[in-house]
Protein backbone atom coordinates (compact mmCIF):
# COMPACT_ATOMS: atom_id res chain seq x y z
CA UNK A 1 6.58 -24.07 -1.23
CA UNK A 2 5.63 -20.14 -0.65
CA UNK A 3 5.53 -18.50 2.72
CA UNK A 4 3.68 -15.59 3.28
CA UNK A 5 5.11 -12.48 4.71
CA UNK A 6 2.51 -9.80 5.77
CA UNK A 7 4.58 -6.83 5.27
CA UNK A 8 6.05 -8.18 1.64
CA UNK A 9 4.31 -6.13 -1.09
CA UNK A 10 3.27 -7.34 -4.44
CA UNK A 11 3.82 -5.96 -8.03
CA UNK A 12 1.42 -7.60 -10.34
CA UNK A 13 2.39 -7.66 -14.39
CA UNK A 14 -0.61 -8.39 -16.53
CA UNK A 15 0.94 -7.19 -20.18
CA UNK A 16 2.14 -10.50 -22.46
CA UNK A 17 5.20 -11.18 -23.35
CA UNK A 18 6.62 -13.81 -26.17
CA UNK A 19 9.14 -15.90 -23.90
CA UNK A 20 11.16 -16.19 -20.12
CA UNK A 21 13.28 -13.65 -21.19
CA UNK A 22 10.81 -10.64 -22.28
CA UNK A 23 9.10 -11.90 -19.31
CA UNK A 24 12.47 -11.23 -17.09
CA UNK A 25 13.13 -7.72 -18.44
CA UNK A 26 9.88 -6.31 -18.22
CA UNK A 27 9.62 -7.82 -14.57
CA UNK A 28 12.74 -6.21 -13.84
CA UNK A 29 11.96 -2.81 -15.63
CA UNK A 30 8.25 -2.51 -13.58
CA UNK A 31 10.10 -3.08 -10.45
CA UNK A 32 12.38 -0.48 -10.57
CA UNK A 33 9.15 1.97 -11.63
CA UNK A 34 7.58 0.70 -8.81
CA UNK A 35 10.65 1.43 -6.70
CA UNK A 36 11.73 4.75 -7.41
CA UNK A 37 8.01 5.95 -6.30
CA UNK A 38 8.57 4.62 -2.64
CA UNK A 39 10.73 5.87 0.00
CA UNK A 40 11.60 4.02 3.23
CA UNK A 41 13.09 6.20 6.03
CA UNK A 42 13.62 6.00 9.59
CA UNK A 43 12.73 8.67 12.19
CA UNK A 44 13.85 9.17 15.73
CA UNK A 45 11.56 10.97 18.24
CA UNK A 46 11.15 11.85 22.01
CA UNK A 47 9.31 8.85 23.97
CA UNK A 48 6.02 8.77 22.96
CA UNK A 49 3.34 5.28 22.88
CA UNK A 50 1.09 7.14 20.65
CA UNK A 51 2.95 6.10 17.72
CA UNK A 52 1.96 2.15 16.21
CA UNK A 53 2.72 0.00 13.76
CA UNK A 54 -0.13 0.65 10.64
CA UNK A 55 -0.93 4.36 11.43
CA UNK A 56 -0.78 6.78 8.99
CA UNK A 57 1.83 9.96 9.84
CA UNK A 58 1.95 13.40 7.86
CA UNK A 59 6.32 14.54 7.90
CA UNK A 60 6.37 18.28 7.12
CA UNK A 61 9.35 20.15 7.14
CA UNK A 62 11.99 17.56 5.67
CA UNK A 63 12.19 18.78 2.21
CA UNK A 64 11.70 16.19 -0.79
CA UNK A 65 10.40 13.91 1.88
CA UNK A 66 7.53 15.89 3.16
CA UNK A 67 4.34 13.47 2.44
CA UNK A 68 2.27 11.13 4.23
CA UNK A 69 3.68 7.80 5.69
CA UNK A 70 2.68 4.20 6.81
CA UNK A 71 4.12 3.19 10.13
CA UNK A 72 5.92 -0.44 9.32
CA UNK A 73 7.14 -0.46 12.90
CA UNK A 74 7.74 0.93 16.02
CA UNK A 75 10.73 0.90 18.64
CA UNK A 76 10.58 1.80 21.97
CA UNK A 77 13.93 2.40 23.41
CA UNK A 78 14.77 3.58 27.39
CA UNK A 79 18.17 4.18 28.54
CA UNK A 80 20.12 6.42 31.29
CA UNK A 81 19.92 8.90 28.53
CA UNK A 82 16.22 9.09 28.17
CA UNK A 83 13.64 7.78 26.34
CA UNK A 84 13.14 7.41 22.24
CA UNK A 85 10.75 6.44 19.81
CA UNK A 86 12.13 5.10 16.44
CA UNK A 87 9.35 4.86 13.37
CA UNK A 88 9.76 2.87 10.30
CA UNK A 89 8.32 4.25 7.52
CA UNK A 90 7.50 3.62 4.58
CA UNK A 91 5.63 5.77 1.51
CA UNK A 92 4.37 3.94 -1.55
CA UNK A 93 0.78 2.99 -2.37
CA UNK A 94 -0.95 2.83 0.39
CA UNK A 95 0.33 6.13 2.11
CA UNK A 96 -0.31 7.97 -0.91
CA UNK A 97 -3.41 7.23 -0.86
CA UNK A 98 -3.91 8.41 2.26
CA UNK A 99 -3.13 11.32 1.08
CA UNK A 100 -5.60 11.80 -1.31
CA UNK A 101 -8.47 11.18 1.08
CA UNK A 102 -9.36 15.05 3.28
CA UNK A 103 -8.20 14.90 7.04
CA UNK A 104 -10.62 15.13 9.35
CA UNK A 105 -10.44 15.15 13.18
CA UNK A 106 -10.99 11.91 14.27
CA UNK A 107 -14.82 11.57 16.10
CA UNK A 108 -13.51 8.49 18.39
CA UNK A 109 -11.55 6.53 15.71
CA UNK A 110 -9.65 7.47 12.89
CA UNK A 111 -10.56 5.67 9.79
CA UNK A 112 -7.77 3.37 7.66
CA UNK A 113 -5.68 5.72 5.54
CA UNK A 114 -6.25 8.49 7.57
CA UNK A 115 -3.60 10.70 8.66
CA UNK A 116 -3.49 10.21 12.61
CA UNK A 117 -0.15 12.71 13.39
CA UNK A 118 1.94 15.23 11.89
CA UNK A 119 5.74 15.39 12.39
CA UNK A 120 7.28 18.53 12.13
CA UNK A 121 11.09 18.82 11.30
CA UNK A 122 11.43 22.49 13.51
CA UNK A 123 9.64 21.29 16.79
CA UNK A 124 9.89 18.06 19.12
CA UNK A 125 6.00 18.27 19.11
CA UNK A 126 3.64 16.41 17.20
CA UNK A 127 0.63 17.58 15.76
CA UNK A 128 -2.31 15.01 16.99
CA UNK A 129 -4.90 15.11 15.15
């Protein structure tokens, strides 16, 4: 029995092996590869319903993790204090390859794998774009 979980990503080995256990320790070795290329973070911002799950964001300003990100989720959070917006995000794959494609500003809608914001680590603003 499989179930299907829409944000699970797949690694896919084609290369042959001579028994389970080859099989096991090049699994294992691809995976971690595949691994130490992605980067997960979360980000806390000012309140803002711009931000949603699948859009593509551009972090500048945060060092080694300055790149272009997927959006795996989106919290909205309102309090006495204020309110926040917490991203999920996630760089791998698909975000670098957003990053490969040229920015353009968006005529109405901004094509998949497009960068739709920038988030800069020395301003509460965010670049929309």
């Amino acid at each position: 029995m499989s179930s299907k979980n829409n944000n699970a990503r797949e690694l896919n080995i084609t290369q042959r092996v001579e028994n389970t256990a080859q099989a096991r320790q090049l699994a294992q070795k691809k995976l971690n590869l595949a691994n130490s290329k992605e980067i997960t973070c979360n980000i806390n911002l000012a309140g803002d319903l711009n931000y949603s799950a699948g859009m593509n964001v551009k972090i500048s300003g945060f060092g080694i993790f300055d790149g272009n990100y997927s959006i795996e989720s989106v919290t909205h959070n309102i309090s006495r204090s204020g309110y926040t917006t917490s991203l999920n995000l996630h760089m791998g794959k698909t975000s670098k390859q957003a990053a490969k494609t040229k920015t353009k500003k968006p005529k109405r809608k901004a094509k998949p794998g497009s960068i739709n914001k920038t988030i800069y680590a020395d301003s509460s603003e965010t670049y929309h774009g």
